[in-house]
Structures are given as structure tokens and as C-alpha cells.
C-alpha atoms as a PDB file:
ATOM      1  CA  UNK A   1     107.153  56.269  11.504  1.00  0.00           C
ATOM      2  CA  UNK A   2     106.411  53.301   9.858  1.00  0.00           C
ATOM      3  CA  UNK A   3     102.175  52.507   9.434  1.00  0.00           C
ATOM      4  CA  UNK A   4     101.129  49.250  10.854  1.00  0.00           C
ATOM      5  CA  UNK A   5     100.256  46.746   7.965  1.00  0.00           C
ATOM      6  CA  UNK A   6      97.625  45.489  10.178  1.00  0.00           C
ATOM      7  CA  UNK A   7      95.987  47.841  10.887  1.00  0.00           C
ATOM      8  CA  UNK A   8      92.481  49.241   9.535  1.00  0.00           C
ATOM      9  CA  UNK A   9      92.119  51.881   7.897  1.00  0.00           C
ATOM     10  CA  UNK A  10      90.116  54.740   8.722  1.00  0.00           C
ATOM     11  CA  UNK A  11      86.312  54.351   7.247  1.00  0.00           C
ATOM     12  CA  UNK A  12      83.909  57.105   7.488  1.00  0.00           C
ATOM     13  CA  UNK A  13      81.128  55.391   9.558  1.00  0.00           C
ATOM     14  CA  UNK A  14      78.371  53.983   6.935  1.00  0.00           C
ATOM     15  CA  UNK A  15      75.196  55.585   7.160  1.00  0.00           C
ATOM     16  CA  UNK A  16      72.077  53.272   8.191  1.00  0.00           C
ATOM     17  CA  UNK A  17      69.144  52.844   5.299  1.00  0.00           C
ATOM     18  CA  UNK A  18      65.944  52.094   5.967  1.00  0.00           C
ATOM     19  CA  UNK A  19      64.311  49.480   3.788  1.00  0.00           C
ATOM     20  CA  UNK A  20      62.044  50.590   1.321  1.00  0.00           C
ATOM     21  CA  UNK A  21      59.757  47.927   2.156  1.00  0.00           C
ATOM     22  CA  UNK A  22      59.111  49.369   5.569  1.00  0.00           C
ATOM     23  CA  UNK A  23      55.658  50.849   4.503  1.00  0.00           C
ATOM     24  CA  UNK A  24      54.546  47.977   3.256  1.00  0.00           C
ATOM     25  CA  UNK A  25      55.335  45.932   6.709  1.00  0.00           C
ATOM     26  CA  UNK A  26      53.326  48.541   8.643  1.00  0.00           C
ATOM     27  CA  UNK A  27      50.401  48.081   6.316  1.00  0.00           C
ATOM     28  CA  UNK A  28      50.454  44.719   6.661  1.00  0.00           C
ATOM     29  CA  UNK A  29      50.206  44.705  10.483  1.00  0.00           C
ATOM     30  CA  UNK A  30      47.512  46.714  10.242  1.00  0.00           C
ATOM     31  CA  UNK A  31      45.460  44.544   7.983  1.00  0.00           C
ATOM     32  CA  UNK A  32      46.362  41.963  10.198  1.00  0.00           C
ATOM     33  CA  UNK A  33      44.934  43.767  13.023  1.00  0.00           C
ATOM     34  CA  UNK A  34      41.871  44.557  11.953  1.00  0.00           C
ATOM     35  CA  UNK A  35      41.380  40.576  10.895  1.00  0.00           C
ATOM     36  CA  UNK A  36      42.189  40.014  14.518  1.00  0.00           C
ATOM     37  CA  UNK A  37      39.330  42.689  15.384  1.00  0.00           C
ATOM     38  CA  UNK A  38      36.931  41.532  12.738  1.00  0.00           C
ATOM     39  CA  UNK A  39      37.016  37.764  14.316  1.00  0.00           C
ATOM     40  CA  UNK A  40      36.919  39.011  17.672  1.00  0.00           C
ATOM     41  CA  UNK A  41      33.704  40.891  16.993  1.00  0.00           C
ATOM     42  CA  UNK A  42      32.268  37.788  14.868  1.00  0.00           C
ATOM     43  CA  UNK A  43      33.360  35.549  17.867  1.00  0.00           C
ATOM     44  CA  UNK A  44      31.039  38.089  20.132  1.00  0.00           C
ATOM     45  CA  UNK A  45      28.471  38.334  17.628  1.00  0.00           C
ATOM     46  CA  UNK A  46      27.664  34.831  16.762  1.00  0.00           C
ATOM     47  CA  UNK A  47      26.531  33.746  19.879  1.00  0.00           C
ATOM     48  CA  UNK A  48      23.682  36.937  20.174  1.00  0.00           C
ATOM     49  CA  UNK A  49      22.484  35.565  16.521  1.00  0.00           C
ATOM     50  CA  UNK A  50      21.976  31.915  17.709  1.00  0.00           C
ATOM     51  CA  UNK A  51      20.520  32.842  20.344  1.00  0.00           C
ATOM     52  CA  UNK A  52      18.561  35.727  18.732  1.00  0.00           C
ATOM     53  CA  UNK A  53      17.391  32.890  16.279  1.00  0.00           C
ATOM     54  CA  UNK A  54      16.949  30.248  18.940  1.00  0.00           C
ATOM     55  CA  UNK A  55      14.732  32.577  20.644  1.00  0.00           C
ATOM     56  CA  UNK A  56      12.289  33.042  17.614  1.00  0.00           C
ATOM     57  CA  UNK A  57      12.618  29.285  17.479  1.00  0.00           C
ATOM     58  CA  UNK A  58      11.162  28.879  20.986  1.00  0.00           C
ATOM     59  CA  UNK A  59       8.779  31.327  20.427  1.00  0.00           C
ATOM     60  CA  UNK A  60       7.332  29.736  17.592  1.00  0.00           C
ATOM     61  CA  UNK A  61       7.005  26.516  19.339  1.00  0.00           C
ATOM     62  CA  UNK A  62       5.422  28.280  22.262  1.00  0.00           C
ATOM     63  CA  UNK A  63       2.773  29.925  20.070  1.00  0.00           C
ATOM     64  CA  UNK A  64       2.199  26.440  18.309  1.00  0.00           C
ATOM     65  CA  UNK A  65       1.615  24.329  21.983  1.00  0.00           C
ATOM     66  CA  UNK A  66      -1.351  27.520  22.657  1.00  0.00           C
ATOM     67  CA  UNK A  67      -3.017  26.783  19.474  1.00  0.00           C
ATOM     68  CA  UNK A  68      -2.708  23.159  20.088  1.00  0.00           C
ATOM     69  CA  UNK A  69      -4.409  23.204  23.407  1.00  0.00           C
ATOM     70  CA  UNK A  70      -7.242  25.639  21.935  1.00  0.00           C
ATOM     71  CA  UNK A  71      -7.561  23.010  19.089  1.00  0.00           C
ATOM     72  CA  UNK A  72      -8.281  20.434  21.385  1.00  0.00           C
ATOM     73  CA  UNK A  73     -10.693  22.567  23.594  1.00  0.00           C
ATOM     74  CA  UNK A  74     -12.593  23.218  20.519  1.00  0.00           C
ATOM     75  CA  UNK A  75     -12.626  19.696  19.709  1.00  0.00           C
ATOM     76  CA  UNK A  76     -13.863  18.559  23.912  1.00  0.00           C
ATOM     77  CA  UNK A  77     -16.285  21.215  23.207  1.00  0.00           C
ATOM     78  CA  UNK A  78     -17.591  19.124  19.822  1.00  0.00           C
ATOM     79  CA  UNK A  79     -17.204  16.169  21.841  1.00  0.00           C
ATOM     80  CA  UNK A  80     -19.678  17.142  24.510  1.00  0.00           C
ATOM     81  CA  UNK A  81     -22.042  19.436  22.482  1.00  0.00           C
ATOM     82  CA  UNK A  82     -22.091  18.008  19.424  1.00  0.00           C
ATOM     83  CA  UNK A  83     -20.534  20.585  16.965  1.00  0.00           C
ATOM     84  CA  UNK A  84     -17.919  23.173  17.378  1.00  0.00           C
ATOM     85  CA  UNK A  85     -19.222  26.136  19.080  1.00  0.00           C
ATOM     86  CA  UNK A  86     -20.671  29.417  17.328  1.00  0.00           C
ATOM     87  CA  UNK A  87     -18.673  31.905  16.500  1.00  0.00           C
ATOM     88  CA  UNK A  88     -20.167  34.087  18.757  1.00  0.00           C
ATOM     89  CA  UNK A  89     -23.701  33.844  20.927  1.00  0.00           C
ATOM     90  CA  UNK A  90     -26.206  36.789  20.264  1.00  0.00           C
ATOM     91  CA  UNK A  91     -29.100  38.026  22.309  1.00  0.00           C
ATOM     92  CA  UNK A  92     -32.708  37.844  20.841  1.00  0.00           C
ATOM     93  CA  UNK A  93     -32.167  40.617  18.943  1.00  0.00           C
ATOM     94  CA  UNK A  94     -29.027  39.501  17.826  1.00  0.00           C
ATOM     95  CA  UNK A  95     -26.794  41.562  18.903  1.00  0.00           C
ATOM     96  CA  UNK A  96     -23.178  40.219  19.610  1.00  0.00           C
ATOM     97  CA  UNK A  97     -22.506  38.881  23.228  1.00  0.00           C
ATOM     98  CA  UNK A  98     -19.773  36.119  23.541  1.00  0.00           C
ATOM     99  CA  UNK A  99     -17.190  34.836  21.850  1.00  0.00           C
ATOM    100  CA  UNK A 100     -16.078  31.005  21.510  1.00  0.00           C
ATOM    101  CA  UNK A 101     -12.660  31.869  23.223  1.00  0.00           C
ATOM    102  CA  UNK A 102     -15.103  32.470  26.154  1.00  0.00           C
ATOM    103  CA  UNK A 103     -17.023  29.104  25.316  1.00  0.00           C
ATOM    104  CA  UNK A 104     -13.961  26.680  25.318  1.00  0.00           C
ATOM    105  CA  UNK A 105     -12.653  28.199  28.478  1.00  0.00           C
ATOM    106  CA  UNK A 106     -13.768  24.956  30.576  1.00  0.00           C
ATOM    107  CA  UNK A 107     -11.703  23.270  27.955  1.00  0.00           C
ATOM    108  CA  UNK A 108      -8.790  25.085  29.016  1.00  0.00           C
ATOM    109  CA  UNK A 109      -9.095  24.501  32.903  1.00  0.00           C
ATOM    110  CA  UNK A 110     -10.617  27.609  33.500  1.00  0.00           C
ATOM    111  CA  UNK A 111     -13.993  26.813  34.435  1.00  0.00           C
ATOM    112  CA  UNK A 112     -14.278  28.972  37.528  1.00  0.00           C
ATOM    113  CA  UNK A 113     -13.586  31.721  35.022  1.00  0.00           C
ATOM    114  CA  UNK A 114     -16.049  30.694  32.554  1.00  0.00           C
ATOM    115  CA  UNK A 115     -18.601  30.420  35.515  1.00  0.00           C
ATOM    116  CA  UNK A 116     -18.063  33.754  36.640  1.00  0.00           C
ATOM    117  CA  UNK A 117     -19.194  35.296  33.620  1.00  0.00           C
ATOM    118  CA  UNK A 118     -22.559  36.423  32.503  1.00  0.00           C
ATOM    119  CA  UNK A 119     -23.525  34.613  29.304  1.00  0.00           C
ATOM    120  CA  UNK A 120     -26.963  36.835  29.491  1.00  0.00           C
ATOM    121  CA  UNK A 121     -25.053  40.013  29.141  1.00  0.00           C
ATOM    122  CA  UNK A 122     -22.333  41.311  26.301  1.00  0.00           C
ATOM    123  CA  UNK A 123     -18.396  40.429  26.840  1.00  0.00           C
ATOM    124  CA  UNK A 124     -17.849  44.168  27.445  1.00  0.00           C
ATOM    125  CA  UNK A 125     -20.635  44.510  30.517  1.00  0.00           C
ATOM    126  CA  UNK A 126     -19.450  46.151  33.795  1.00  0.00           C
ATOM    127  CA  UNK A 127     -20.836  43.097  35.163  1.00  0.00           C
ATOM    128  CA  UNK A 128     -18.197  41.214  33.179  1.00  0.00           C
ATOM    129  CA  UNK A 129     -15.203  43.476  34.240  1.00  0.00           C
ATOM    130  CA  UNK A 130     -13.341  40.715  36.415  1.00  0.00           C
ATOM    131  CA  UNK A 131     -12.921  38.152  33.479  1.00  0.00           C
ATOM    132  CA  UNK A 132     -12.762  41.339  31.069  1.00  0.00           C
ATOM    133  CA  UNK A 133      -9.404  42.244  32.952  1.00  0.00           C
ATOM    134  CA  UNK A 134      -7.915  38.157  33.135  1.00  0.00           C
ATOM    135  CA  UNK A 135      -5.548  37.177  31.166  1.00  0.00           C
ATOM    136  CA  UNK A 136      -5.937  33.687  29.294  1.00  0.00           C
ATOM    137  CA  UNK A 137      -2.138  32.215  28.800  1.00  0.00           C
ATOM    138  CA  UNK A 138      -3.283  30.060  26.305  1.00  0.00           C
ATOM    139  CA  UNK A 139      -4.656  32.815  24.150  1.00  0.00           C
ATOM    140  CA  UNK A 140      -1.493  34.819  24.199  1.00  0.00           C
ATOM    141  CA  UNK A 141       1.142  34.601  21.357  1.00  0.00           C
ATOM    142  CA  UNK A 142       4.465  35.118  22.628  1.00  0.00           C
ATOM    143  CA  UNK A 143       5.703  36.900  19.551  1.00  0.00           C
ATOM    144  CA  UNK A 144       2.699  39.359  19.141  1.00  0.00           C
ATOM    145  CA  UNK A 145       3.761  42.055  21.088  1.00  0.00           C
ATOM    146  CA  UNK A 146       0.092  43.338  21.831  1.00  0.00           C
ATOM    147  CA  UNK A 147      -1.903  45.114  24.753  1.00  0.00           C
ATOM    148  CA  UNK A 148      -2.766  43.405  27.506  1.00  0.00           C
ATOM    149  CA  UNK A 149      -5.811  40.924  27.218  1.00  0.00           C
ATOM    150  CA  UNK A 150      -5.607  40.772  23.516  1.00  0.00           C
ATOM    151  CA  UNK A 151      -5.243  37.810  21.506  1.00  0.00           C
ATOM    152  CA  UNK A 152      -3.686  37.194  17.968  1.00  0.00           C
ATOM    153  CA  UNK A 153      -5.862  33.884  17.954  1.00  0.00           C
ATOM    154  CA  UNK A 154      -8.823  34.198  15.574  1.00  0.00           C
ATOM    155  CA  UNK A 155     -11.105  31.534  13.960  1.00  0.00           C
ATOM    156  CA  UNK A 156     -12.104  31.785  10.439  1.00  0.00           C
ATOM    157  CA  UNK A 157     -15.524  32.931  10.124  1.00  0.00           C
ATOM    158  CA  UNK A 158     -17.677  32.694   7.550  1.00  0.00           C
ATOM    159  CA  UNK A 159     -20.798  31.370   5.959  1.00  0.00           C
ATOM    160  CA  UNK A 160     -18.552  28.241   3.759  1.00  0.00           C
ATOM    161  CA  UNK A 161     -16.301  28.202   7.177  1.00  0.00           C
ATOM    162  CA  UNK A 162     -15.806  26.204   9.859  1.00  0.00           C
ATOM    163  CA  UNK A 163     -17.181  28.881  12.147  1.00  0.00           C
ATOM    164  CA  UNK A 164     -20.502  30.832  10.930  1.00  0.00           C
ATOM    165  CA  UNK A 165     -21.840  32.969  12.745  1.00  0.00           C
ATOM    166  CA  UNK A 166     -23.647  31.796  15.461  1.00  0.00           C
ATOM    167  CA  UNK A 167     -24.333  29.353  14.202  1.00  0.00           C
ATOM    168  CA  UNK A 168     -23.140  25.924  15.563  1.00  0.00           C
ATOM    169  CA  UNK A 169     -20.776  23.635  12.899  1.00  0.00           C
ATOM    170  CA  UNK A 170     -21.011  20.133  13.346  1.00  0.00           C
ATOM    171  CA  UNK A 171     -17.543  18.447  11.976  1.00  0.00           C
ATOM    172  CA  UNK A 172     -19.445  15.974   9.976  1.00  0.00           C
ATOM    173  CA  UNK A 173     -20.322  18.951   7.714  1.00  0.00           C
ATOM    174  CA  UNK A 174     -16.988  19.521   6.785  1.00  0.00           C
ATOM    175  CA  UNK A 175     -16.995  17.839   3.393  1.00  0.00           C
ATOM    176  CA  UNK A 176     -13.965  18.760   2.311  1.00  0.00           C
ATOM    177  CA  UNK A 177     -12.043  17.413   5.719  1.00  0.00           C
ATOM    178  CA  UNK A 178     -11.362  17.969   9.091  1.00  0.00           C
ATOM    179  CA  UNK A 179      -7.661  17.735   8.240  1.00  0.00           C
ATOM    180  CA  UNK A 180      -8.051  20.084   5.111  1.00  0.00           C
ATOM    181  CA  UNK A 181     -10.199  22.848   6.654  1.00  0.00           C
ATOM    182  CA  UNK A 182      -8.742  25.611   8.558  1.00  0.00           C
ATOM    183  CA  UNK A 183     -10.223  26.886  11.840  1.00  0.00           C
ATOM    184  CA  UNK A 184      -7.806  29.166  14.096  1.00  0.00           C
ATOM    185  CA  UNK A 185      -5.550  31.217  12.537  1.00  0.00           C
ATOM    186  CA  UNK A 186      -2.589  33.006  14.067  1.00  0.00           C
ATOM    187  CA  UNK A 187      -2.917  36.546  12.738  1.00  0.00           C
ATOM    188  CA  UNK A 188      -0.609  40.311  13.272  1.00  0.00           C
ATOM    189  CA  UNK A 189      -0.169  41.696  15.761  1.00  0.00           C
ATOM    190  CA  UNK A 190      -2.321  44.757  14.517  1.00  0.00           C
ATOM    191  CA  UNK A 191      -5.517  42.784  14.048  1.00  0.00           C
ATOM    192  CA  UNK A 192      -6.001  41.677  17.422  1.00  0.00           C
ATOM    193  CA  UNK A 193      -8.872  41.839  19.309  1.00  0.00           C
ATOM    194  CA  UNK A 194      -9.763  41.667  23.563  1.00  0.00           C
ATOM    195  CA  UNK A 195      -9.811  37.780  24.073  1.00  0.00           C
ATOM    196  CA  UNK A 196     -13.324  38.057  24.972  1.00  0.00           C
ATOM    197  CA  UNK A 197     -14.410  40.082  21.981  1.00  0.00           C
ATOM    198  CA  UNK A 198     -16.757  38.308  19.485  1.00  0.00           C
ATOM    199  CA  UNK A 199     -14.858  39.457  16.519  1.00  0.00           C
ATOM    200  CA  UNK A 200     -12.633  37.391  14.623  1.00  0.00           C
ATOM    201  CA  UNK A 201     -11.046  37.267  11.143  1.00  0.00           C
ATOM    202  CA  UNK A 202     -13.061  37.010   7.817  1.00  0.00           C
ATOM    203  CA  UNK A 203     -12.595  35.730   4.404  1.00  0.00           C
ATOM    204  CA  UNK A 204     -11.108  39.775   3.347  1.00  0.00           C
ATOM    205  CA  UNK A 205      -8.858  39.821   6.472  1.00  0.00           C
ATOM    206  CA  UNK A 206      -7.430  36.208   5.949  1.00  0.00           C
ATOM    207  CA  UNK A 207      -6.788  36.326   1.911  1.00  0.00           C
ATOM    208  CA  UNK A 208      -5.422  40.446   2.303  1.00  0.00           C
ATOM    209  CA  UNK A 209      -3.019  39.006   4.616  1.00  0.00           C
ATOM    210  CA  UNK A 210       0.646  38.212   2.919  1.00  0.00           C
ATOM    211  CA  UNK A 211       4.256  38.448   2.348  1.00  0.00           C
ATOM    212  CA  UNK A 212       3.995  41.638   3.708  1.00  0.00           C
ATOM    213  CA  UNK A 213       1.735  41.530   6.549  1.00  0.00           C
ATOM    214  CA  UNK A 214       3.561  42.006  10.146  1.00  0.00           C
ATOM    215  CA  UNK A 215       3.132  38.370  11.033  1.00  0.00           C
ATOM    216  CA  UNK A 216       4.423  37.457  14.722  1.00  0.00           C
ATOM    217  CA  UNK A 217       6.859  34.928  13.165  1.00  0.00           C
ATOM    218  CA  UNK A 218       9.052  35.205  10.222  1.00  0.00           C
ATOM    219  CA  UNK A 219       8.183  34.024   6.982  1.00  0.00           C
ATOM    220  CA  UNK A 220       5.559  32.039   8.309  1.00  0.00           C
ATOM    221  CA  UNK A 221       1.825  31.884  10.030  1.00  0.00           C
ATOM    222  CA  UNK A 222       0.046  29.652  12.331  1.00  0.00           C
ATOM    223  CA  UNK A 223      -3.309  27.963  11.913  1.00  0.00           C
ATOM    224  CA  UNK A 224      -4.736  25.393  13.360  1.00  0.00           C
ATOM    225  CA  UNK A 225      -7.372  22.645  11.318  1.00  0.00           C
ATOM    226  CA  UNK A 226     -10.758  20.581  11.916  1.00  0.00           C
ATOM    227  CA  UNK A 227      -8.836  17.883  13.060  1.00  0.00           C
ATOM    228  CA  UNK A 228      -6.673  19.586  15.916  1.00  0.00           C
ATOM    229  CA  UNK A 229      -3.344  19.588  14.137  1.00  0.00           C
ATOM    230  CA  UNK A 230      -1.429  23.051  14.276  1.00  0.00           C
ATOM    231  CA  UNK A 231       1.030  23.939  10.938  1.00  0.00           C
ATOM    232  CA  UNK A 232       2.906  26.726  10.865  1.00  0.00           C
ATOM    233  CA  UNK A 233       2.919  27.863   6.513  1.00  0.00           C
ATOM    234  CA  UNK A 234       5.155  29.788   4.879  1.00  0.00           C
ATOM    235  CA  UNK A 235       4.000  33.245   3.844  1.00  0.00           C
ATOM    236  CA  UNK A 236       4.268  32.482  -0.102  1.00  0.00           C
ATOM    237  CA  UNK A 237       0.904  30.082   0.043  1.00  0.00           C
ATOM    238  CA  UNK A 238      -0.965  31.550  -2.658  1.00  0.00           C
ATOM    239  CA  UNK A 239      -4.239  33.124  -2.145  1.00  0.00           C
ATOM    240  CA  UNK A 240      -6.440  30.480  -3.698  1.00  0.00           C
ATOM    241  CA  UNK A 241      -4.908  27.704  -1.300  1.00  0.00           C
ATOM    242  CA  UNK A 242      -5.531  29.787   1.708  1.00  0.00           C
ATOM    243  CA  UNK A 243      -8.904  29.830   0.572  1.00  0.00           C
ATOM    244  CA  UNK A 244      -9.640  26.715  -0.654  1.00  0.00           C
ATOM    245  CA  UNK A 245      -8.308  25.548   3.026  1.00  0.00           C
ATOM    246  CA  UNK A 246     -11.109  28.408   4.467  1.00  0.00           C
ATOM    247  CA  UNK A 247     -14.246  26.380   2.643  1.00  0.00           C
ATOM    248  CA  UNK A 248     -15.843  23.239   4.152  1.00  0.00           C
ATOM    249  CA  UNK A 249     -16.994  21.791   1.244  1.00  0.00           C
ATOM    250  CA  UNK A 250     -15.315  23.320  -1.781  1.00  0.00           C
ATOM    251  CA  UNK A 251     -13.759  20.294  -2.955  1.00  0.00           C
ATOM    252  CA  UNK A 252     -10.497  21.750  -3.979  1.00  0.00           C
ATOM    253  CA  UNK A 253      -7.036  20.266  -3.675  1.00  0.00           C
ATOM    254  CA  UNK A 254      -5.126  21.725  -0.980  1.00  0.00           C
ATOM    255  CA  UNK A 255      -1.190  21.728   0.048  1.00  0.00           C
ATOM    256  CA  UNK A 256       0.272  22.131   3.415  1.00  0.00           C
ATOM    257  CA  UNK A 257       4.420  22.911   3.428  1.00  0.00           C
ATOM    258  CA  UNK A 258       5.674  22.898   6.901  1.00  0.00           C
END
């Protein structure tokens, strides 16, 4: 029989080969996946640190309006009286009864407070227990993260300070400036005291405090000077222009960087 030209011959049927480059695609698509994952998780992410950093922002600013108002209680108070108010009042035997945070408090509109309150008798009386137990807005820094009724607020106290004692400071004794001298000082968290409490920060507390004190906002603190401004200051202020800022009348150069 005769073969047909045309027709095919008979092929064993060809065996199929993977590509060698096979692995390599599969590795690919997963690198490419876990981009994909990695941006998805930045996407996510990014928002929570804005807002994580407008927060502390906010917070800042918040804690910079209370000094502000306190500044400018302190500075109706000097207005009225004639100097800044003591540090503290004592009794005639000198013992400690009331802090200026309870002396500016008509200053803050909270003058039925401040005439509920016992001058005669210490901060901590039982006769005192209804302002002891009031919270004062103003006096509360929202990054502090302390007990209730405590305040991260503190005036510098000292003899060369705009607070002494109690003894009254009239501005005009500030040699070195009103707008040089500090007078309120934001301070940690851990060094806070009952708003009431005639305790407040001295020259040791302010110039120990540093880089790596637990301040209530990053990098920086908050004070407040003789002339009501508020500055918050970074953290790397060296120790002699913190306290060349403390003294009334030292007559040293001093450098503000906010």
C-alpha cells in the first residue's frame, strides 16, 4: 500500500519543560507583595503619627494659654497690690499657710473660691477641705499626667528670684528685666505639688532639671517671665542661662530659642 506523501509522520508527543526561571517569578511576586503590605501598613500608620504628633502639638499650646492666663493674674495682682504676691503667706510664727496659686485665684475668675477659703488657717485645714478638693483648670497641664488637684505650675523661688519667700516682689526690682526674668515654670510630672500647697520649685530643683528630666512635652519646657510672655525652651539651655534667667538683678546676658 502505497504511504501518503502528505501525510505526517508519527512524533512521539514532546514533553513540556518548565522554565528555569520559574523560581525566580515566584520570588518576585512575593517581594512584590510584601511592598504592597508594607505601603498598606504605612498608609494606616501615617495618619495615627500626625495625629499622635498633632496631639502633642495641641497639648503644648493648651499648657502655654494656662500659663498665659496665670501670667496675667500675677500681673492684675501687681497691678492692684503693688508687687507680685509672696510666695507663700505664713502665720506669726511663720509657719507656711497659702500659696500664691491661692492668691491670684480672683485673677482667674474664681473669686467665690478664693472667698471661701480661710486665709487664717493652713491650705491643708479641714476647714479648707472644699477648695482643697476643687480643681483649678487653669493650673492643670494637659500633658502632666498627675493626681488629681496637682499642678505642674511652680514659680521660681528664691532669695535673687522673682518670688522670695513671703516676701512681696515689686517688678520695679527686677533689674535685670521683666522680660529677662523667669517666674512660672512648667516642671515634671513627678515634682508636682496640691495646687494649694505653698511649695514650689527652687534654685536645686530648676538647674537639676535637664535633658533627661520627664518633662510633660518633648524636648522642651514651659516658663513663663516678669513681663507675662510664656516660651516654651528647648531642653539643651545650658545651666548657667537657666540661671542667669532665675536672678533679678544679676546682670547677665540671657538667650531665649523658641
Amino acid at each position: 500500500m502505497t504511504s501518503n506523501p502528505y501525510e505526517s509522520p508519527d512524533t512521539p508527543e514532546a514533553s513540556v519543560e518548565h522554565p528555569q526561571s520559574a523560581p525566580h517569578f515566584r520570588i518576585f511576586g512575593y517581594v512584590i507583595g510584601a511592598v504592597v503590605i508594607l505601603g498598606l501598613l504605612v498608609a494606616l500608620m501615617t495618619p495615627m503619627m500626625f495625629r499622635g504628633s498633632a496631639h502633642g502639638t495641641a497639648r503644648r499650646v493648651h499648657c502655654m494659654n494656662n500659663m498665659r492666663q496665670i501670667s496675667l493674674a500675677l500681673l492684675n495682682y501687681e497691678s492692684e497690690n503693688g508687687s507680685l504676691p509672696p510666695a507663700y503667706t505664713v502665720d506669726e510664727d511663720g509657719n507656711r499657710l497659702h500659696s500664691w496659686r491661692t492668691l491670684i485665684l480672683p485673677y482667674l475668675e474664681e473669686k467665690s473660691l478664693y472667698e471661701s477659703i480661710d486665709l487664717d488657717k493652713a491650705w491643708d485645714h479641714p476647714d479648707n477641705a472644699a477648695a482643697f478638693e476643687t480643681e483649678i483648670h487653669a493650673y492643670c497641664c494637659p500633658s502632666a499626667g498627675r493626681e488629681e488637684f496637682l499642678t505642674t505650675y511652680l514659680a521660681a523661688n528664691g532669695p535673687e528670684f522673682c518670688f522670695n519667700g513671703s516676701t512681696p516682689r515689686a517688678l520695679n526690682e527686677i533689674a535685670d528685666g521683666a522680660s529677662r526674668t523667669i517666674t512660672v515654670i512648667d516642671v515634671p510630672a513627678e515634682n508636682a505639688v496640691h495646687w494649694m500647697s505653698p511649695n514650689d520649685a527652687d534654685e536645686k530643683k530648676i538647674l537639676a532639671m535637664g535633658e533627661d528630666s520627664n518633662f510633660n512635652h518633648s524636648g522642651v519646657f514651659i516658663m513663663s517671665l516678669g513681663d507675662g510672655s510664656v516660651h516654651s525652651v528647648s531642653l539643651n539651655q545650658s545651666r548657667e542661662n537657666r540661671r542667669a534667667m532665675l536672678t533679678i538683678a544679676g546682670g547677665e546676658d540671657v538667650w531665649l530659642d523658641d
